[in-house]
N, C-alpha and C. Protein backbone atom coordinates (compact mmCIF):
# COMPACT_ATOMS: atom_id res chain seq x y z
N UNK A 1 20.52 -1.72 -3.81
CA UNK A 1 20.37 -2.01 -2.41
C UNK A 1 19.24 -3.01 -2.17
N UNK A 2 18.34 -2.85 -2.89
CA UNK A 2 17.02 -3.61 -2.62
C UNK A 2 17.42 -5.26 -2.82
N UNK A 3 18.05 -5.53 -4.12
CA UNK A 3 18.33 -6.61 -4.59
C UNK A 3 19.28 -7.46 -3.43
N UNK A 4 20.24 -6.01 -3.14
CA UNK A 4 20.91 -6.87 -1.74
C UNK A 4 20.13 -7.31 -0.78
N UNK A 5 19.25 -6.56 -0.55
CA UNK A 5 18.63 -6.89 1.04
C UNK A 5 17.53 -8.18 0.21
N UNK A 6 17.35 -8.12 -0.68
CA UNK A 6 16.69 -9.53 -1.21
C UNK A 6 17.46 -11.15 -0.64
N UNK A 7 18.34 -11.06 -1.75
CA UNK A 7 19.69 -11.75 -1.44
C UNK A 7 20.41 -12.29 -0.21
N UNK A 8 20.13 -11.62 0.86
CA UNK A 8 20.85 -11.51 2.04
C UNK A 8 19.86 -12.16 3.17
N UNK A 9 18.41 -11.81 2.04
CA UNK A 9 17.03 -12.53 3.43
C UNK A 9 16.96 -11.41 4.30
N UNK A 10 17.29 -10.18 4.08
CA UNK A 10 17.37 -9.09 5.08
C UNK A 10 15.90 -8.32 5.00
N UNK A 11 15.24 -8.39 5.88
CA UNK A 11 13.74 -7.46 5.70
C UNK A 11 13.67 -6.05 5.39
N UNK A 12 13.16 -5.90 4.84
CA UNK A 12 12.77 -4.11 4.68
C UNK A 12 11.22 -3.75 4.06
N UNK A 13 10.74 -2.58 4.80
CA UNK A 13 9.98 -2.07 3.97
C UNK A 13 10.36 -0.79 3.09
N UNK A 14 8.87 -0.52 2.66
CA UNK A 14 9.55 0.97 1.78
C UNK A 14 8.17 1.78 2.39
N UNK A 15 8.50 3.39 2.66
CA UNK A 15 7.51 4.01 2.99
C UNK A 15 7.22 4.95 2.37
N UNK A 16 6.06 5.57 2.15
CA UNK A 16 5.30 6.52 1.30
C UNK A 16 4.43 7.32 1.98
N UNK A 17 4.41 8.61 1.80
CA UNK A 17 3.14 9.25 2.40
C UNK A 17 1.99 9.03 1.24
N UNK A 18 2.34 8.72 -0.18
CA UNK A 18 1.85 8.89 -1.56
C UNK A 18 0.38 7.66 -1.21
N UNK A 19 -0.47 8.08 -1.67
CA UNK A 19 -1.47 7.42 -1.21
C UNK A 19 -2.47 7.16 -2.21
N UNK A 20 -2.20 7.52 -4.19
CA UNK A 20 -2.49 7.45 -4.91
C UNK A 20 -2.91 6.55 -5.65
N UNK A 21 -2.34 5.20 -5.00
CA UNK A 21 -2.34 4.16 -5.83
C UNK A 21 -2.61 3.05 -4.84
N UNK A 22 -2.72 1.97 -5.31
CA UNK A 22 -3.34 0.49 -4.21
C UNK A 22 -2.01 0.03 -3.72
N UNK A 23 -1.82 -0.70 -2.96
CA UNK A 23 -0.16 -1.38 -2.98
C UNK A 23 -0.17 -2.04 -3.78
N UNK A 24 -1.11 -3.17 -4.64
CA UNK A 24 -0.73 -4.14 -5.40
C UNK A 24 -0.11 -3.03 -6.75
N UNK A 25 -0.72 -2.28 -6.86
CA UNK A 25 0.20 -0.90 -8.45
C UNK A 25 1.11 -0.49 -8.20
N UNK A 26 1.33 -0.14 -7.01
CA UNK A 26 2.58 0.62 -6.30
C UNK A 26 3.83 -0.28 -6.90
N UNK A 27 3.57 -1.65 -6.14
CA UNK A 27 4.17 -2.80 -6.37
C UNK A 27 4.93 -3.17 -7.97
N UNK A 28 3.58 -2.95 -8.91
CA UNK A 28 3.82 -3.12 -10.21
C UNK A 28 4.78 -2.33 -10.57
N UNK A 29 4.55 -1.32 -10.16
CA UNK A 29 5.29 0.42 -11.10
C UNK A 29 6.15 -0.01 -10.52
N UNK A 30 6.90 -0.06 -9.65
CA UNK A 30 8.14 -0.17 -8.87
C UNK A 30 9.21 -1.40 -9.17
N UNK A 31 8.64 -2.48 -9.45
CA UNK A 31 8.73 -3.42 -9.82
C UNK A 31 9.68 -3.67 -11.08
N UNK A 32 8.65 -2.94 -12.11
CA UNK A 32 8.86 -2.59 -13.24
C UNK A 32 9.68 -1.83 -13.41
N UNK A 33 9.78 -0.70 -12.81
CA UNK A 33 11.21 0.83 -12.87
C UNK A 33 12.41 0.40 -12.55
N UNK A 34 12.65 -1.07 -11.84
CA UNK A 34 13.61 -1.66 -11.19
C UNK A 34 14.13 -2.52 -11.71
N UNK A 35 13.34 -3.20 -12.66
CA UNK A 35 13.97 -4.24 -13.28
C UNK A 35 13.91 -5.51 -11.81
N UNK A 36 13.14 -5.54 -11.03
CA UNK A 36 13.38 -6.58 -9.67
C UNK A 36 11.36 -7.25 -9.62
N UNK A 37 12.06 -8.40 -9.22
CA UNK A 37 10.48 -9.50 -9.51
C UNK A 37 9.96 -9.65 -7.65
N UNK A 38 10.54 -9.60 -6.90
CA UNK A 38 10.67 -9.76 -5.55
C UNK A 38 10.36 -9.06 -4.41
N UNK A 39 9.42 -7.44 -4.95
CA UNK A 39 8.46 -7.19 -4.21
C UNK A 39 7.75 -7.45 -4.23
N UNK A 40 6.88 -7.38 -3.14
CA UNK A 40 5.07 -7.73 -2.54
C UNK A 40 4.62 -6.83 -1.72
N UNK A 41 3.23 -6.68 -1.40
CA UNK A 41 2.78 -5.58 -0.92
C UNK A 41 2.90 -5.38 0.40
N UNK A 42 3.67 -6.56 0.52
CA UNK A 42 4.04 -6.88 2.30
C UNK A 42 4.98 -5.74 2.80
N UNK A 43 5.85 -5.00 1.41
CA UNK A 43 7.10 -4.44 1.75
C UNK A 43 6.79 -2.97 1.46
N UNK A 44 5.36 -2.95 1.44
CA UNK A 44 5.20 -1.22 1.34
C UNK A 44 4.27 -1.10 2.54
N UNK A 45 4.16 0.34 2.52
CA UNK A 45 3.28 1.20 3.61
C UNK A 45 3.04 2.53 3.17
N UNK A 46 1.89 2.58 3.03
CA UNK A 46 1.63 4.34 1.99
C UNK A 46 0.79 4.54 3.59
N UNK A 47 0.36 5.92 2.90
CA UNK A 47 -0.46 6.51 4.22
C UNK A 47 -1.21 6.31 4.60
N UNK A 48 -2.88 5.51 3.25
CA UNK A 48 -3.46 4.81 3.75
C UNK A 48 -3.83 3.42 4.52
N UNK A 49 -2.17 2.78 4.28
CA UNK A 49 -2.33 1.37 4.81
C UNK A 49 -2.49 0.70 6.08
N UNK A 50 -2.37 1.80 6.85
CA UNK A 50 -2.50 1.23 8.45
C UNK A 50 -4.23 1.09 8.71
N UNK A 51 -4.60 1.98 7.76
CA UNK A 51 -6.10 1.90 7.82
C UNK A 51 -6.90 0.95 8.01
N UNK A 52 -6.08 0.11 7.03
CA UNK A 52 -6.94 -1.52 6.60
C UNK A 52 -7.22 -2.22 8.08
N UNK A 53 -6.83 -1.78 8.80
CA UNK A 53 -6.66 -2.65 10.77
C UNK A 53 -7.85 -1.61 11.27
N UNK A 54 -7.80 -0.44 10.96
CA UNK A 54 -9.29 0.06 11.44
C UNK A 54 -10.70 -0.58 11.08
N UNK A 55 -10.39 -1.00 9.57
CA UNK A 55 -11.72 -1.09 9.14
C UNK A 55 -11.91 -3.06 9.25
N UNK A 56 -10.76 -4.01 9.06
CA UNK A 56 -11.42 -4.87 9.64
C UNK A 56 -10.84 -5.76 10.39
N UNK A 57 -10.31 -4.70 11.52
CA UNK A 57 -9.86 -5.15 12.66
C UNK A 57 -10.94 -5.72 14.03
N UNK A 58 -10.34 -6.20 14.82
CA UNK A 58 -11.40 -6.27 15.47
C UNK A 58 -12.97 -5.55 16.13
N UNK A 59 -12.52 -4.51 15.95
CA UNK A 59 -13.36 -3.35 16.40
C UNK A 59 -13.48 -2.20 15.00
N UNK A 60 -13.73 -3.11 13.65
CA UNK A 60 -14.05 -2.76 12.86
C UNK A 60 -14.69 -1.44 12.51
N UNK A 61 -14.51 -0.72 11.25
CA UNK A 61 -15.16 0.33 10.97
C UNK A 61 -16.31 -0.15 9.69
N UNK A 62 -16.01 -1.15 9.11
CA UNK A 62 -16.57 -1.69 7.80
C UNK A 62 -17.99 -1.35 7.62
N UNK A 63 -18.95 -1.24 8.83
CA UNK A 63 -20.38 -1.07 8.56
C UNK A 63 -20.43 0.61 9.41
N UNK A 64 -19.66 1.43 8.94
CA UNK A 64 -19.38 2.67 9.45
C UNK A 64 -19.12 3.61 8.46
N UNK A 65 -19.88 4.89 8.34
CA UNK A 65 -19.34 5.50 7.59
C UNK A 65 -18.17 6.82 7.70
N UNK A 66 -17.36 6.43 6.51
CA UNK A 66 -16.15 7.13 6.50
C UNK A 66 -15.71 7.90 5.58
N UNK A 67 -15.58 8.76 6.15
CA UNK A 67 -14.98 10.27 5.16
C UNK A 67 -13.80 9.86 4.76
N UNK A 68 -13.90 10.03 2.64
CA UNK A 68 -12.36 9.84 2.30
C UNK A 68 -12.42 11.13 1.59
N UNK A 69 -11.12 11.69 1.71
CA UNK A 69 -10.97 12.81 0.72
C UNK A 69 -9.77 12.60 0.07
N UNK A 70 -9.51 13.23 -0.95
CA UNK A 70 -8.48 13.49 -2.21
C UNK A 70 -9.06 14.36 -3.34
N UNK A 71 -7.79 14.48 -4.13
CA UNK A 71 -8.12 14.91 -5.15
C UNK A 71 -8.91 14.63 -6.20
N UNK A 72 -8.74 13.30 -6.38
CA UNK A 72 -9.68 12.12 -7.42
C UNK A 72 -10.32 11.26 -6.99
N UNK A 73 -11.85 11.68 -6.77
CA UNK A 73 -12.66 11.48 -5.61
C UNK A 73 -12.70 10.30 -6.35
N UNK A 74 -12.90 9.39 -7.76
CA UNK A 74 -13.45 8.05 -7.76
C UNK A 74 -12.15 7.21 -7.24
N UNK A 75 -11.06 7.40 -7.84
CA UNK A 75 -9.37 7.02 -7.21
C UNK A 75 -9.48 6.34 -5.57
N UNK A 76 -9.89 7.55 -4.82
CA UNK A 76 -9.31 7.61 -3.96
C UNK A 76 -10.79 6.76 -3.13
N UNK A 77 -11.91 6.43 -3.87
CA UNK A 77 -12.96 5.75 -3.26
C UNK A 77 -12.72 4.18 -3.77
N UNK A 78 -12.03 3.94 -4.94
CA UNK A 78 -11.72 2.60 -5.53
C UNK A 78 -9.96 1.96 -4.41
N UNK A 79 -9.45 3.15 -3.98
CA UNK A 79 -8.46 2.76 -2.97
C UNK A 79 -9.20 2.27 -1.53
N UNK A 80 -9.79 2.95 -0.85
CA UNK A 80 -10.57 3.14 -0.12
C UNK A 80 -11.12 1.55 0.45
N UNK A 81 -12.11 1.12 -0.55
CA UNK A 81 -12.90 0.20 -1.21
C UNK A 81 -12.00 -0.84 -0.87
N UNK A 82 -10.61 -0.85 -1.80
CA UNK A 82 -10.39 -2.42 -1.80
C UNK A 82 -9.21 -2.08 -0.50
């Protein structure tokens, strides 16, 4: 399906609550499991990604401090981060 909606110029994203990984890895692994060269991180959305507009959106959080939690506290501070 993906390859179609490639093909066709048809937009899609893909959504995740999974919040384990950066989009650019997400990207890779997926990528890779698929055998397909033609995602970008444009076409995902995990749980943390809307975030990125809090922190340097206009009304920024960047010089704010923010509680991250998970399971793999360095993980989820190296997600965080970038």
């Amino acid at each position: 399906m993906l390859k179609y909606l490639d093909k066709n110029k048809i937009p899609f994203i893909l959504l995740t609550n999974g919040g384990g990984k950066r989009e650019a890895d997400r990207v890779a692994d997926l990528s890779q499991k698929l055998d397909i060269d033609f995602l970008t991180t444009d076409n995902f959305v995990q749980s943390h990604t809307p975030f990125r507009e809090l922190v340097h959106g206009p009304e920024g959080l960047e010089n704010k401090t923010i509680l991250v939690t998970g399971s793999n506290y360095g993980k989820c501070r190296d997600i965080a981060k970038r």
